[in-house]
N, C-alpha and C. Protein backbone atom coordinates (compact mmCIF):
# COMPACT_ATOMS: atom_id res chain seq x y z
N UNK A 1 0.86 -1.17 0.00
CA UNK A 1 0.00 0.00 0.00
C UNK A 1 0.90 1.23 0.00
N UNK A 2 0.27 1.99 -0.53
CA UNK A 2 1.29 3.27 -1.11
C UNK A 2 1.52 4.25 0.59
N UNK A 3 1.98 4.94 0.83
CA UNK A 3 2.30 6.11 1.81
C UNK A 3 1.59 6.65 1.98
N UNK A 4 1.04 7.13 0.09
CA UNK A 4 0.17 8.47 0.34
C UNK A 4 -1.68 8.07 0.81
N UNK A 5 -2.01 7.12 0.19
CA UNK A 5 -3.16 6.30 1.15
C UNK A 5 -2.97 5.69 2.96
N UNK A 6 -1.62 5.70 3.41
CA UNK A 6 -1.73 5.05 4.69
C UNK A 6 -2.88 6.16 5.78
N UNK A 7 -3.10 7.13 5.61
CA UNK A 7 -3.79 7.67 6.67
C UNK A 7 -4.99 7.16 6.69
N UNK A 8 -5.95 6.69 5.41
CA UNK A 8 -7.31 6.00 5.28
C UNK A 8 -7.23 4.79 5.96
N UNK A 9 -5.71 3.89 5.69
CA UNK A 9 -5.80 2.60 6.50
C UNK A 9 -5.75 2.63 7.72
N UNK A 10 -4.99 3.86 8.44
CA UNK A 10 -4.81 4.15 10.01
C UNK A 10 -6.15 4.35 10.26
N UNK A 11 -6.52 5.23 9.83
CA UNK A 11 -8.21 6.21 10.48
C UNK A 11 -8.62 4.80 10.41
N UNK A 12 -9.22 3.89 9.66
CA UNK A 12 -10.05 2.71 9.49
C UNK A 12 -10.08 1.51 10.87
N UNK A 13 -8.88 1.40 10.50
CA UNK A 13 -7.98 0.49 11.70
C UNK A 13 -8.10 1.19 13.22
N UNK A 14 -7.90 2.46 13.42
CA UNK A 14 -8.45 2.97 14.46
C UNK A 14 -9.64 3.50 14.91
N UNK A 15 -10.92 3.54 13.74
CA UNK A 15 -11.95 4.19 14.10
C UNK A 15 -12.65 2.34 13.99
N UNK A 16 -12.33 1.01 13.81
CA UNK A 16 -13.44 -0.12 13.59
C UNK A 16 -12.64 -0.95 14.88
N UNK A 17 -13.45 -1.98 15.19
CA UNK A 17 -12.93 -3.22 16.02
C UNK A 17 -12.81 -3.85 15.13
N UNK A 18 -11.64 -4.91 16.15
CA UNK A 18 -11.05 -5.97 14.98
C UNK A 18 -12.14 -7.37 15.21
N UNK A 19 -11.73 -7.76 13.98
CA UNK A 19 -12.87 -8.56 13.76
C UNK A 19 -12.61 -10.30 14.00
N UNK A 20 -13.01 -11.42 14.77
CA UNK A 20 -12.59 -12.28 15.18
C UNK A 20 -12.17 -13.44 13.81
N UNK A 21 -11.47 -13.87 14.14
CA UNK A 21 -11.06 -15.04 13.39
C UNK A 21 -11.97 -15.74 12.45
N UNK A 22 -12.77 -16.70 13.06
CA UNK A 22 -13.67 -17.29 12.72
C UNK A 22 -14.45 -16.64 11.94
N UNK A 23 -15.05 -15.07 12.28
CA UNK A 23 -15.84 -14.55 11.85
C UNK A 23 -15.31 -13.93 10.14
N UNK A 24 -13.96 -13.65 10.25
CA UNK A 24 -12.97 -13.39 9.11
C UNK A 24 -12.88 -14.37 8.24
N UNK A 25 -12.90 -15.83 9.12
CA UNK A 25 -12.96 -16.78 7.46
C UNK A 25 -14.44 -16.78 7.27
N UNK A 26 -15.72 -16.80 7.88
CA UNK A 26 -17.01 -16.89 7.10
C UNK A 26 -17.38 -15.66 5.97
N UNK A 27 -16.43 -14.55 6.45
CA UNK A 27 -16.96 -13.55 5.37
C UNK A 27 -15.98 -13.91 4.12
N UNK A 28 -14.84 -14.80 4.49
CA UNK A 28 -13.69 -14.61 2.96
C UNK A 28 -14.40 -15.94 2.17
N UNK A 29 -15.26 -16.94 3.27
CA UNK A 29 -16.05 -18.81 2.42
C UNK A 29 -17.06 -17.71 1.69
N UNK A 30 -17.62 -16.46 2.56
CA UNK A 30 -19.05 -16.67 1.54
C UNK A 30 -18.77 -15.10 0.15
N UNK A 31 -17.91 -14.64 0.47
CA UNK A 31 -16.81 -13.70 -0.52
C UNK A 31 -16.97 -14.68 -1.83
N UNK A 32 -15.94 -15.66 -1.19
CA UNK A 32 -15.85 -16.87 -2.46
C UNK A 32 -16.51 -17.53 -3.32
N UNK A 33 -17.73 -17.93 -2.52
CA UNK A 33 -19.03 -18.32 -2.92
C UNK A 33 -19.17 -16.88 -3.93
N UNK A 34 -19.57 -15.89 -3.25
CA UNK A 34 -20.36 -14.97 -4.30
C UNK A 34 -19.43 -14.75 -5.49
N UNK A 35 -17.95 -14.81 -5.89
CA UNK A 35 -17.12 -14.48 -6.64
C UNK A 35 -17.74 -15.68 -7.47
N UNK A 36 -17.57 -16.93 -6.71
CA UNK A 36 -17.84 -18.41 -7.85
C UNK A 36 -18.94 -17.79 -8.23
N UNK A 37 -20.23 -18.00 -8.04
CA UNK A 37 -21.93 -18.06 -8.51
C UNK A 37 -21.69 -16.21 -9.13
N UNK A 38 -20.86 -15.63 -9.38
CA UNK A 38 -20.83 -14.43 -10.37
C UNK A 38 -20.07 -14.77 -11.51
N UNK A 39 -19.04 -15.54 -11.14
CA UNK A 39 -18.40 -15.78 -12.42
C UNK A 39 -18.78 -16.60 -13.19
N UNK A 40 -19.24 -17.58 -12.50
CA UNK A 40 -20.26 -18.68 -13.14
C UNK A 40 -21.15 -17.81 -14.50
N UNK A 41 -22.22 -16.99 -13.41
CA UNK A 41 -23.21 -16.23 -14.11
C UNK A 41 -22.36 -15.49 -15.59
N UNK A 42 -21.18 -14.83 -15.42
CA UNK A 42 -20.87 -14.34 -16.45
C UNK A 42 -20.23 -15.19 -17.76
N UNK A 43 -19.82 -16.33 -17.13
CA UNK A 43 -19.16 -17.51 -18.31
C UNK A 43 -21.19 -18.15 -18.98
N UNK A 44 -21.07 -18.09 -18.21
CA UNK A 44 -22.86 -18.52 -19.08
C UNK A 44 -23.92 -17.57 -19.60
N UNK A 45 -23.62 -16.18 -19.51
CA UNK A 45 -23.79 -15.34 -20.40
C UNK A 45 -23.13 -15.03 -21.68
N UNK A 46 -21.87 -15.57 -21.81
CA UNK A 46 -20.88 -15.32 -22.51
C UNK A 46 -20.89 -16.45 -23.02
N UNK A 47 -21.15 -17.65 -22.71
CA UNK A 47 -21.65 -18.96 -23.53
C UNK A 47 -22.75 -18.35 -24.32
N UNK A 48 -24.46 -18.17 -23.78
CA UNK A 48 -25.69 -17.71 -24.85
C UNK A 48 -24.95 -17.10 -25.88
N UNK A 49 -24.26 -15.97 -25.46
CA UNK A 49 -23.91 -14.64 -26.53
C UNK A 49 -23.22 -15.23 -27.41
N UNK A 50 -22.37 -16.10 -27.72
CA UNK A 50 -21.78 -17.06 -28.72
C UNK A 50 -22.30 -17.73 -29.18
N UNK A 51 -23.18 -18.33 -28.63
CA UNK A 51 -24.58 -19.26 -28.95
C UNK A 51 -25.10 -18.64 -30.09
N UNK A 52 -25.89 -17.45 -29.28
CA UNK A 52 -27.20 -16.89 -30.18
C UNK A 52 -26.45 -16.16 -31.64
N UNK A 53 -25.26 -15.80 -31.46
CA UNK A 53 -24.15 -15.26 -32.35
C UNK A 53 -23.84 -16.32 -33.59
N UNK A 54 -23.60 -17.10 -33.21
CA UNK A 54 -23.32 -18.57 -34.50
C UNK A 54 -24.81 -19.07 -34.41
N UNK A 55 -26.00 -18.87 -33.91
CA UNK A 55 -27.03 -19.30 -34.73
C UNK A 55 -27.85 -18.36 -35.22
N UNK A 56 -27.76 -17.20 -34.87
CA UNK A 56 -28.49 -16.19 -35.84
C UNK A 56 -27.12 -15.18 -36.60
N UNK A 57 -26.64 -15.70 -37.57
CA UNK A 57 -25.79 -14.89 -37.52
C UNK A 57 -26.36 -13.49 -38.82
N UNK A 58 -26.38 -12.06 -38.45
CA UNK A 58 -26.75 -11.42 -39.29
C UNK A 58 -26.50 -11.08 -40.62
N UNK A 59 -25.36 -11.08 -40.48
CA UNK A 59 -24.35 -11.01 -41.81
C UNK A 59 -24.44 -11.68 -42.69
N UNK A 60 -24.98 -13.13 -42.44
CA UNK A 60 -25.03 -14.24 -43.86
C UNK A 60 -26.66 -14.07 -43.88
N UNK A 61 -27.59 -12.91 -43.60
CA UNK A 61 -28.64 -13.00 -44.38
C UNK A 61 -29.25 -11.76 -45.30
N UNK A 62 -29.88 -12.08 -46.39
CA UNK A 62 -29.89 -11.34 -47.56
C UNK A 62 -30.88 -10.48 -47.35
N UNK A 63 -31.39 -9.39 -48.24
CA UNK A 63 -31.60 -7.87 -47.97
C UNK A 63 -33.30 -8.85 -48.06
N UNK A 64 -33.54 -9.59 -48.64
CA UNK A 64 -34.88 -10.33 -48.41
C UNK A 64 -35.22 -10.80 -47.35
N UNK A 65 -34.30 -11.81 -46.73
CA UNK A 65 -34.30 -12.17 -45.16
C UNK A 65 -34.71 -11.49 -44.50
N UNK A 66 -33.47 -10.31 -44.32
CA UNK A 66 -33.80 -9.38 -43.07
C UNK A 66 -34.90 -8.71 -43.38
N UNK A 67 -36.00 -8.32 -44.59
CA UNK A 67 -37.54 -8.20 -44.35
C UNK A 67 -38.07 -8.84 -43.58
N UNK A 68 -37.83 -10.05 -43.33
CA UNK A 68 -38.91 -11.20 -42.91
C UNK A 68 -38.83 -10.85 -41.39
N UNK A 69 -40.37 -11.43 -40.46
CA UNK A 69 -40.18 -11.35 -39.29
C UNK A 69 -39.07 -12.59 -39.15
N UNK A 70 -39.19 -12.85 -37.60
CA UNK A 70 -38.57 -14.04 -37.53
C UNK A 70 -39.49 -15.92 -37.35
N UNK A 71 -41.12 -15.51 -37.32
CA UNK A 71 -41.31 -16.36 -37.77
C UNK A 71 -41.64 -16.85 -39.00
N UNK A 72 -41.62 -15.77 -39.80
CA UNK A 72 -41.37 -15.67 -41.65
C UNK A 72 -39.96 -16.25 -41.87
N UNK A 73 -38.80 -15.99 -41.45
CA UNK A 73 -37.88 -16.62 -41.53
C UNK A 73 -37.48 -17.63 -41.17
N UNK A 74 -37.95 -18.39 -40.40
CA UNK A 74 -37.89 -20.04 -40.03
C UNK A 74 -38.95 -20.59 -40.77
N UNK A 75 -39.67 -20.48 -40.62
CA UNK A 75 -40.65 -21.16 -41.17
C UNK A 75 -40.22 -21.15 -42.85
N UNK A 76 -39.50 -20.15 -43.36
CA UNK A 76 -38.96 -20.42 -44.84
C UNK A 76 -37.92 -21.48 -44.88
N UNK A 77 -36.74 -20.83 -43.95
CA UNK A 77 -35.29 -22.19 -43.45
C UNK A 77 -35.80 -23.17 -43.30
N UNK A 78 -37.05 -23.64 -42.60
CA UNK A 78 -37.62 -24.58 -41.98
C UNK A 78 -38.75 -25.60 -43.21
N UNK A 79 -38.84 -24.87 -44.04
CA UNK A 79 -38.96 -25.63 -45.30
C UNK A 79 -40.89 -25.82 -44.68
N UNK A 80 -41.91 -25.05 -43.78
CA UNK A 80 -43.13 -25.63 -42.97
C UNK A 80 -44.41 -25.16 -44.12
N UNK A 81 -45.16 -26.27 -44.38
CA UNK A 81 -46.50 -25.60 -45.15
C UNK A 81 -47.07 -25.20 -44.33
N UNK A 82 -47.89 -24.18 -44.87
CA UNK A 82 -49.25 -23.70 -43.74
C UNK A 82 -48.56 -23.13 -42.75
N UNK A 83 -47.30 -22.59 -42.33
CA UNK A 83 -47.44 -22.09 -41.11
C UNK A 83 -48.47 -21.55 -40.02
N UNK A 84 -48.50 -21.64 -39.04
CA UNK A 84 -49.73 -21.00 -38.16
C UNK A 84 -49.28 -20.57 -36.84
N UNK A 85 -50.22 -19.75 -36.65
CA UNK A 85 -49.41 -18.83 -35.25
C UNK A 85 -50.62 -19.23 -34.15
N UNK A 86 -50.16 -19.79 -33.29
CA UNK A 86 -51.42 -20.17 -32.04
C UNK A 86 -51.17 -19.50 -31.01
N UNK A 87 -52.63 -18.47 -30.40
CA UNK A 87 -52.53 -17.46 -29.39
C UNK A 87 -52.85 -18.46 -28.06
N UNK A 88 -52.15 -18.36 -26.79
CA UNK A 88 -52.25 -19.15 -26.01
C UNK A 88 -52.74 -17.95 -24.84
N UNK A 89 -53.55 -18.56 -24.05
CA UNK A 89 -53.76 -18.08 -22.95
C UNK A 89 -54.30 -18.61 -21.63
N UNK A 90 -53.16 -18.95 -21.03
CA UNK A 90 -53.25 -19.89 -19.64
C UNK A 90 -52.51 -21.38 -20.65
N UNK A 91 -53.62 -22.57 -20.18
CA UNK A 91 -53.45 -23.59 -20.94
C UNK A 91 -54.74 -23.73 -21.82
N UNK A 92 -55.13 -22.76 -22.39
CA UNK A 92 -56.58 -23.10 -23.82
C UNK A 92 -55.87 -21.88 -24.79
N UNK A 93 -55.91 -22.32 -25.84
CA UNK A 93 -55.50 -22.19 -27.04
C UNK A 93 -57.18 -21.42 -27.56
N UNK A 94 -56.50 -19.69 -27.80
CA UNK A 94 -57.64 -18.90 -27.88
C UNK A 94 -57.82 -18.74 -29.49
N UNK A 95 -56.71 -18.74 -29.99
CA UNK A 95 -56.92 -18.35 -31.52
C UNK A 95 -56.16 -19.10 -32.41
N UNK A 96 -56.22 -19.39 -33.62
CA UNK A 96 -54.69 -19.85 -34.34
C UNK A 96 -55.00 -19.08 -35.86
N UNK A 97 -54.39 -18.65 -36.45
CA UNK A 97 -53.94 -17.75 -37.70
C UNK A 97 -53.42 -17.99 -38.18
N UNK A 98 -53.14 -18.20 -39.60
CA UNK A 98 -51.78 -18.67 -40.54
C UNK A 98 -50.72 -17.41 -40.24
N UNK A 99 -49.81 -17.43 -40.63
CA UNK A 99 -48.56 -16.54 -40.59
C UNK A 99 -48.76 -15.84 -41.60
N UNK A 100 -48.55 -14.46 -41.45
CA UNK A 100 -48.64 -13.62 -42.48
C UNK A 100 -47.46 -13.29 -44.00
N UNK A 101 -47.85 -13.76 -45.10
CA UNK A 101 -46.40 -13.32 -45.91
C UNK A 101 -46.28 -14.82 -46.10
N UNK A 102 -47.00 -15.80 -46.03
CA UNK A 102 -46.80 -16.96 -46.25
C UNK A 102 -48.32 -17.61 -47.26
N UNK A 103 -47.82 -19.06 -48.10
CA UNK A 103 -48.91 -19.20 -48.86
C UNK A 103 -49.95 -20.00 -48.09
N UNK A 104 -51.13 -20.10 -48.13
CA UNK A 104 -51.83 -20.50 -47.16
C UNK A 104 -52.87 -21.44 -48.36
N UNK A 105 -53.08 -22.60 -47.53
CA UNK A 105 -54.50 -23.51 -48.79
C UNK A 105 -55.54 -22.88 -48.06
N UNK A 106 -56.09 -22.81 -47.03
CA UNK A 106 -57.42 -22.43 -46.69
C UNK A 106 -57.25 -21.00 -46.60
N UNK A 107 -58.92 -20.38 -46.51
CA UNK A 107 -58.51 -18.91 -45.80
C UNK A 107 -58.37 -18.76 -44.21
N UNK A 108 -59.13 -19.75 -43.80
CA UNK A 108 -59.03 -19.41 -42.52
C UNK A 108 -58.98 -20.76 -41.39
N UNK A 109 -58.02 -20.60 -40.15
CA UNK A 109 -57.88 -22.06 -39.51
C UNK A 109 -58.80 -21.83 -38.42
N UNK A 110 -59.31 -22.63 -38.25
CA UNK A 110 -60.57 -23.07 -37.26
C UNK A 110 -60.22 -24.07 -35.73
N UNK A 111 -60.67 -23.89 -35.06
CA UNK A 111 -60.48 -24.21 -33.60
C UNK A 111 -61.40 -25.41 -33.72
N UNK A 112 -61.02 -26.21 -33.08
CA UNK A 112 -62.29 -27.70 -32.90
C UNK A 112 -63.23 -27.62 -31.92
C-alpha cells in the first residue's frame, strides 16, 4: 500500500474493532461463494452470446431475409406448409392464424 493512502488505512484500523477469526474466514467462504456463482453467471452469459451469435448470424442474411419477421424466416429455413401462429392463454389455445407473408391452402384455420 502506497504512503500516500496510509492515513485512510490508520483512520479505518483505528476508528473499527477488529474482527474475530472465525468470523474473518465466514466472510472470505461466503466472498468466495459470491465471486464463484458471479463468475459462473458471467461464463454462461458469454456462452448464450456465442450461442445466439453462430445461430443467428446477421451477416449471412440477404436484404430479403432481413424483411422477414422471424417467424417468416424459419418457417422459410424450416422448409413448414401452412405455417400458423397459435394465441395461447393460460393452458386453452384462444386463436390460431396462418402466418402472415406466407402461402396458405385455406382462408381461414378453425379451432375444434
Amino acid at each position: 500500500m502506497s504512503s500516500r493512502n496510509n492515513w485512510f488505512r490508520q483512520a479505518i484500523r483505528k476508528n473499527t474493532p477488529p474482527i474475530g477469526e472465525r468470523k474473518a474466514a465466514r466472510y472470505k467462504r461466503l466472498l468466495a461463494i459470491g465471486y464463484a456463482v458471479l463468475a459462473w453467471h458471467a461464463f454462461a452469459i458469454g456462452c448464450v452470446y456465442l450461442y445466439r451469435r453462430k445461430m443467428y448470424p446477421e451477416d449471412s442474411k440477404t436484404d430479403e431475409e432481413k424483411k422477414l419477421t422471424t417467424g417468416q424466416y424459419f418457417a422459410e429455413k424450416l422448409q413448414v406448409k401452412n405455417p400458423q401462429i397459435y394465441r395461447v392463454d393460460g393452458f386453452s389455445v384462444k386463436k390460431i392464424e396462418p402466418l402472415e407473408g406466407q402461402k396458405v391452402e385455406s382462408d381461414q384455420a378453425t379451432l375444434n
